[in-house]
N, C-alpha and C. Protein backbone atom coordinates (compact mmCIF):
# COMPACT_ATOMS: atom_id res chain seq x y z
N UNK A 1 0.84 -1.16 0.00
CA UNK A 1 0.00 0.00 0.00
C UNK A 1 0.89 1.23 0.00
N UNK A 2 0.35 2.38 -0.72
CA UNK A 2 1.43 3.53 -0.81
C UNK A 2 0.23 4.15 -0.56
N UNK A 3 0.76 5.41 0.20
CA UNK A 3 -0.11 6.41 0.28
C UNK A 3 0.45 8.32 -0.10
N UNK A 4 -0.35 8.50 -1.02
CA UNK A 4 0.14 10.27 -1.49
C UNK A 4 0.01 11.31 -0.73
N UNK A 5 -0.90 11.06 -0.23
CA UNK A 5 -1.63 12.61 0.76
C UNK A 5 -2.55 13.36 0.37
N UNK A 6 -3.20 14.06 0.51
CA UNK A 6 -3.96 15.53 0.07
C UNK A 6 -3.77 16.08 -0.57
N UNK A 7 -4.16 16.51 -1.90
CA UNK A 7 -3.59 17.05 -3.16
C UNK A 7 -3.21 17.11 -4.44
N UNK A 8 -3.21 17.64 -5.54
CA UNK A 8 -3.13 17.23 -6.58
C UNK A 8 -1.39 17.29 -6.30
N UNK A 9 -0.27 17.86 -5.95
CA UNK A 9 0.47 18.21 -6.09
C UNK A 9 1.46 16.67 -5.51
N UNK A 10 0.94 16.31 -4.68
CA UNK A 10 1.21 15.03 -3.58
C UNK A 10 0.85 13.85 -4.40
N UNK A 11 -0.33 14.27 -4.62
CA UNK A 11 -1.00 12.76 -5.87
C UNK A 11 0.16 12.41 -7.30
N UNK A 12 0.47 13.87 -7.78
CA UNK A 12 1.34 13.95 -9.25
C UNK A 12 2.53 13.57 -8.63
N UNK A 13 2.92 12.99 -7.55
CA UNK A 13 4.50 12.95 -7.12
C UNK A 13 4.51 11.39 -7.07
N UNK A 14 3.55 10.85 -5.99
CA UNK A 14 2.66 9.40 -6.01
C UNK A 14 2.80 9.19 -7.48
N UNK A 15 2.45 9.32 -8.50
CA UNK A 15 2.04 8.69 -9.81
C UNK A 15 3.06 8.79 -10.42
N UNK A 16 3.88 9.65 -10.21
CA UNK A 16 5.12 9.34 -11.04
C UNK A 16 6.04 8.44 -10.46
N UNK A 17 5.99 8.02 -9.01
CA UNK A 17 6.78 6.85 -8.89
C UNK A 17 6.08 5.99 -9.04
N UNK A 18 4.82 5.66 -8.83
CA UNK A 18 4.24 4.26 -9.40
C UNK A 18 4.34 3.86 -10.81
N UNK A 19 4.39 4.99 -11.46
CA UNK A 19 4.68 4.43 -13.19
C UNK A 19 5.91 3.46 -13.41
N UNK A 20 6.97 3.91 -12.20
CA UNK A 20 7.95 2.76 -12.83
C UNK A 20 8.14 1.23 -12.07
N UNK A 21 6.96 1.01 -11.29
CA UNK A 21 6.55 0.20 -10.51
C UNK A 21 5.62 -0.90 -11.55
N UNK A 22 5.78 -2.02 -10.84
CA UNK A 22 4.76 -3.08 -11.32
C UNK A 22 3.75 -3.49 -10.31
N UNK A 23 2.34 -3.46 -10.23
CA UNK A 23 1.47 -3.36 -9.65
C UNK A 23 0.52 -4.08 -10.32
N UNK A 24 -0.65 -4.51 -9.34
CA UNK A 24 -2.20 -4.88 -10.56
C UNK A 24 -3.13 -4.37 -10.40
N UNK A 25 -3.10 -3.18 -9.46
CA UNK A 25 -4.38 -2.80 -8.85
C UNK A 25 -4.35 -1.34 -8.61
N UNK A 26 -5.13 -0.47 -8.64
CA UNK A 26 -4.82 0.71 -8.17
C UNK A 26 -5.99 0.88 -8.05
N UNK A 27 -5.81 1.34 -6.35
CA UNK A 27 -7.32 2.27 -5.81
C UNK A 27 -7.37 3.66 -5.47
N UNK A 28 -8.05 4.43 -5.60
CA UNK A 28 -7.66 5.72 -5.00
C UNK A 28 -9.11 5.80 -4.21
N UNK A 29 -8.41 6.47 -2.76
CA UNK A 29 -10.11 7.03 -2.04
C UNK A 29 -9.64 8.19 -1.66
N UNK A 30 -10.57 8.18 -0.62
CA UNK A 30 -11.18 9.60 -0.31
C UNK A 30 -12.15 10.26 0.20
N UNK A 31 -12.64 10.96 0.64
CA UNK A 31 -13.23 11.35 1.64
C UNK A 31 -14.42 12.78 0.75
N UNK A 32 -15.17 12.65 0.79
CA UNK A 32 -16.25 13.73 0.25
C UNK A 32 -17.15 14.09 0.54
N UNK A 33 -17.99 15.15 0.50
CA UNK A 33 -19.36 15.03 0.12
C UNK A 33 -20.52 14.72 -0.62
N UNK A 34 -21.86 14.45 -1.00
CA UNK A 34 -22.43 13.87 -1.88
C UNK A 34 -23.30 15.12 -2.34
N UNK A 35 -23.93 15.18 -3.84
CA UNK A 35 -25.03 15.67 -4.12
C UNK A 35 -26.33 14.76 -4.50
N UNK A 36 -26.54 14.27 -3.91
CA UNK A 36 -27.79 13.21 -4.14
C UNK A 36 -28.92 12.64 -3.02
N UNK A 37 -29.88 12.62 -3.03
CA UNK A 37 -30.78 12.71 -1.59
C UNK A 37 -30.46 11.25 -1.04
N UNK A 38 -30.25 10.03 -2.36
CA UNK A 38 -29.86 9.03 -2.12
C UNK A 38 -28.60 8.29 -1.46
N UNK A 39 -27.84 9.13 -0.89
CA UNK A 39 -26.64 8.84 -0.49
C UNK A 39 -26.80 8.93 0.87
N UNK A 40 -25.43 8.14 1.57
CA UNK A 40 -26.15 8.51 3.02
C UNK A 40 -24.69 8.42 3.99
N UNK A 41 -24.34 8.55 5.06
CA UNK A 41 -23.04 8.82 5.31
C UNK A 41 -22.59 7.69 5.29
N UNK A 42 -21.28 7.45 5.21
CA UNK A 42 -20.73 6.10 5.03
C UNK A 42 -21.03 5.40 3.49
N UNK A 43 -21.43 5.77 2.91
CA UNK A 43 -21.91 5.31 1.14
C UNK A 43 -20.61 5.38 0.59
N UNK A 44 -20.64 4.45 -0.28
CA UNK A 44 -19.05 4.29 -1.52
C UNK A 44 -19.92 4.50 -2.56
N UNK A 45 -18.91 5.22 -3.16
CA UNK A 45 -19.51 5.83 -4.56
C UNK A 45 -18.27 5.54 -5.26
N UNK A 46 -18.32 4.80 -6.09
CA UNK A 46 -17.20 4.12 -7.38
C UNK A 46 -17.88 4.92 -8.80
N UNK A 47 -16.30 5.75 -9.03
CA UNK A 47 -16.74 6.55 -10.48
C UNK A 47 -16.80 6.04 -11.08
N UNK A 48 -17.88 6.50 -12.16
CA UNK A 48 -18.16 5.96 -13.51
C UNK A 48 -17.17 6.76 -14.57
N UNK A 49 -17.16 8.05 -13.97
CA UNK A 49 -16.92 9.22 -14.77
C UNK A 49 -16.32 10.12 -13.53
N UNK A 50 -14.86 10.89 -13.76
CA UNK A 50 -13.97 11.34 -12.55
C UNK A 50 -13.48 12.73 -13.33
N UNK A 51 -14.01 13.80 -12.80
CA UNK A 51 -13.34 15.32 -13.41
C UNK A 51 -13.07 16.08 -12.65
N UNK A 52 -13.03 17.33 -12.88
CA UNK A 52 -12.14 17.77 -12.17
C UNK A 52 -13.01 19.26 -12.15
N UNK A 53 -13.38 19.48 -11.31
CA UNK A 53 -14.32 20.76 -11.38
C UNK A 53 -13.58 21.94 -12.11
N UNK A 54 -14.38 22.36 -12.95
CA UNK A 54 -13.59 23.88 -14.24
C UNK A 54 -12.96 23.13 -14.50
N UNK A 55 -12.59 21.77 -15.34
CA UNK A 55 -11.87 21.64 -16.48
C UNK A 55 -12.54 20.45 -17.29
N UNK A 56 -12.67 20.43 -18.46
CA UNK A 56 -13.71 19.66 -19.34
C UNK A 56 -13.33 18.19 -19.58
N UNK A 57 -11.94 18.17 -19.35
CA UNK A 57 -11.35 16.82 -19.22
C UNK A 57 -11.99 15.89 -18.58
N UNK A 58 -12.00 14.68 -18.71
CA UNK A 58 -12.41 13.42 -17.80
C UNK A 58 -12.33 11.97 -17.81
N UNK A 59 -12.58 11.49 -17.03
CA UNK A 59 -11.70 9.94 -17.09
C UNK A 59 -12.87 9.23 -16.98
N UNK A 60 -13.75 8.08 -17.78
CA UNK A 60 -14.45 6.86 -17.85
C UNK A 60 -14.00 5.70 -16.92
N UNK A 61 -14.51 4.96 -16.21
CA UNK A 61 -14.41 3.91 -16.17
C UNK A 61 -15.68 2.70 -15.99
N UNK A 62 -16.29 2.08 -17.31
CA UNK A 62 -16.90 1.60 -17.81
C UNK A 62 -17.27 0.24 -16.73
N UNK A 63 -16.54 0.08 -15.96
CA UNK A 63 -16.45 -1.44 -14.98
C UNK A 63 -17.14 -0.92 -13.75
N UNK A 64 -17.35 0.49 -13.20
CA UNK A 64 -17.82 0.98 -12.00
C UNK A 64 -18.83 0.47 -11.20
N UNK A 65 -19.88 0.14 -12.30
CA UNK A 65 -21.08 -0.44 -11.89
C UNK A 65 -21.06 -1.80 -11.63
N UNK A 66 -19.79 -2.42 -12.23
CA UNK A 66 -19.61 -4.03 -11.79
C UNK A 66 -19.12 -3.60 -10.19
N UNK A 67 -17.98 -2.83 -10.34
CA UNK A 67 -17.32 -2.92 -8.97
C UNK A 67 -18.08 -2.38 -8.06
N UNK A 68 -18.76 -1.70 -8.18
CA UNK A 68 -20.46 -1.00 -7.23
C UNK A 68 -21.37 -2.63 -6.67
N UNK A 69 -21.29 -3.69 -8.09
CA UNK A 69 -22.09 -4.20 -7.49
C UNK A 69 -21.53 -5.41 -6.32
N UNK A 70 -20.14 -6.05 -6.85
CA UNK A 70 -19.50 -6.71 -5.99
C UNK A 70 -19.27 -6.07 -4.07
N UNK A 71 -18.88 -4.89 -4.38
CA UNK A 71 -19.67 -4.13 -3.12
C UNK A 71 -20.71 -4.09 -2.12
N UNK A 72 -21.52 -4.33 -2.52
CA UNK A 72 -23.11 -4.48 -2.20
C UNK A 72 -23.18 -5.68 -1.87
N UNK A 73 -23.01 -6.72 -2.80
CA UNK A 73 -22.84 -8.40 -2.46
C UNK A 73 -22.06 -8.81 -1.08
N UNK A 74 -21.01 -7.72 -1.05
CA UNK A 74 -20.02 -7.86 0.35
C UNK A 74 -20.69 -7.45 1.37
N UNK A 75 -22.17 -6.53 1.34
CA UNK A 75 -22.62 -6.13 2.24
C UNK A 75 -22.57 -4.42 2.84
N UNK A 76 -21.95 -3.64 1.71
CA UNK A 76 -22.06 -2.60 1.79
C UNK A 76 -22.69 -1.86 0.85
N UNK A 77 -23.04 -0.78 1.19
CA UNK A 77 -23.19 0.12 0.60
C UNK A 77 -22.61 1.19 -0.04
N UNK A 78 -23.26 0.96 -1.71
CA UNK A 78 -22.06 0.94 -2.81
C UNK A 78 -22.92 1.59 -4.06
N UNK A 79 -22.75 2.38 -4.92
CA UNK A 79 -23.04 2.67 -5.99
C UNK A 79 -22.68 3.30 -6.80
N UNK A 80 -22.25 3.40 -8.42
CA UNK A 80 -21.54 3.83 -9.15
C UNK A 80 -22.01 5.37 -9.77
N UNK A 81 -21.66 6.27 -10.05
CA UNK A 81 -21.86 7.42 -10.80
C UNK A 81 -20.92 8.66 -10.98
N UNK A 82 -21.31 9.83 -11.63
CA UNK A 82 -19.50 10.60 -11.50
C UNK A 82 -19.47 11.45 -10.60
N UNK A 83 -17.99 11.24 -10.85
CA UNK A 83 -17.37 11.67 -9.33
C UNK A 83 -16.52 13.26 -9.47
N UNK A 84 -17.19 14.19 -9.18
CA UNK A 84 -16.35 15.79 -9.49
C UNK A 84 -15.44 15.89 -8.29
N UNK A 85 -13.86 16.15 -8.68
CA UNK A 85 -13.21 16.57 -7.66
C UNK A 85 -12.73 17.81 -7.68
N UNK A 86 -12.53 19.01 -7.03
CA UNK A 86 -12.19 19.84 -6.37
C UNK A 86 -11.24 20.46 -5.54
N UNK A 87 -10.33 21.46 -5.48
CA UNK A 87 -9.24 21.69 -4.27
C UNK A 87 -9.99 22.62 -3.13
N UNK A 88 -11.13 23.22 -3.26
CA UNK A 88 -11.69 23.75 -1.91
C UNK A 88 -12.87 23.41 -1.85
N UNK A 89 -13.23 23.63 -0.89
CA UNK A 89 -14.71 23.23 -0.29
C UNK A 89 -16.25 23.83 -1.06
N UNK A 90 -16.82 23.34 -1.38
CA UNK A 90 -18.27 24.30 -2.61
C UNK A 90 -18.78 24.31 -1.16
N UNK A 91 -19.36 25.92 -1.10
CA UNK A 91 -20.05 26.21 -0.15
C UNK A 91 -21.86 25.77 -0.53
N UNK A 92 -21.70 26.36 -1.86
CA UNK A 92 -23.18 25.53 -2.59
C UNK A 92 -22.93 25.55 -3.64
N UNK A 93 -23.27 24.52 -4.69
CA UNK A 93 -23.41 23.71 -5.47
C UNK A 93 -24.81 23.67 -6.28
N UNK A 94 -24.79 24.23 -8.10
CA UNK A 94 -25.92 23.68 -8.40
C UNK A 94 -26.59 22.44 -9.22
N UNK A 95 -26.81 22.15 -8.39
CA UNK A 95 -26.69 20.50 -9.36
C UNK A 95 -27.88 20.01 -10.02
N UNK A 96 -28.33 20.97 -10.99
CA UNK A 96 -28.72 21.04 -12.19
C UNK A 96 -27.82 21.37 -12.95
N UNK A 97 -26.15 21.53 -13.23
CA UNK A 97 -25.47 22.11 -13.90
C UNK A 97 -23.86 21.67 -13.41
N UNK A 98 -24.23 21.55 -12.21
CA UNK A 98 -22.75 21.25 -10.98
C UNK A 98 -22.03 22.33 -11.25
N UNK A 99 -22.66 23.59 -11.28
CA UNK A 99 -21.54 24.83 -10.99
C UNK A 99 -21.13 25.01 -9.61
N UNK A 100 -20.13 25.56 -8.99
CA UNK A 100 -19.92 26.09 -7.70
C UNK A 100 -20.15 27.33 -7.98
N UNK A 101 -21.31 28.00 -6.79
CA UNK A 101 -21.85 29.45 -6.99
C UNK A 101 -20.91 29.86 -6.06
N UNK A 102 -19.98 29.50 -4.90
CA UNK A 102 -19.03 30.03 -3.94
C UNK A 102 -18.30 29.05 -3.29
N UNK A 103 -17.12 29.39 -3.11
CA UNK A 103 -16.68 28.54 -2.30
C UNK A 103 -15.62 28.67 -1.64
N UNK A 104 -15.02 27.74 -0.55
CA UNK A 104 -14.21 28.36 0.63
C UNK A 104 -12.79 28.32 0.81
């Protein structure tokens, strides 16, 4: 297990030594908030779709909903959809659009 820290800056340091590493697995977590009435504390949310708030870029991963469901089978609570990440806190959020109207 390796761990990066907090940050994009910490994460890009992490990934460049794992590139010259041989591995089979890579997980990344993390700690968030949800926009969905359906979520509830303690919920895993496995991206489908991973961006990056203000930038149009984004990463697929087509298997989410398998790995959402093996989850669930284990007995937790688990479900797949995308995942916006952020470097500060959205004070509010409109999620008809997922703009940040302010934030901290």
């Amino acid at each position: 297990m390796r761990r990066s820290g907090y940050g994009p800056a910490r994460a890009a340091r992490r990934a460049a030594e794992l590139r010259a590493g041989a591995f089979q697995a890579l997980v990344v977590g993390g700690v968030g908030g949800g926009i969905s009435g359906d979520l509830r504390l303690g919920d895993l949310v496995v991206g489908s779709q991973v961006s990056r708030l203000g930038s149009a870029a984004s990463v697929s991963c087509p298997s989410a909903p398998l790995l959402a469901g093996e989850l669930r089978r284990a007995g937790l609570r688990a479900t797949a959809g995308p995942i916006v990440t952020a470097t500060a806190s959205a004070a509010y959020v409109d999620t008809s659009t997922f703009t940040v109207c302010q934030t901290i």
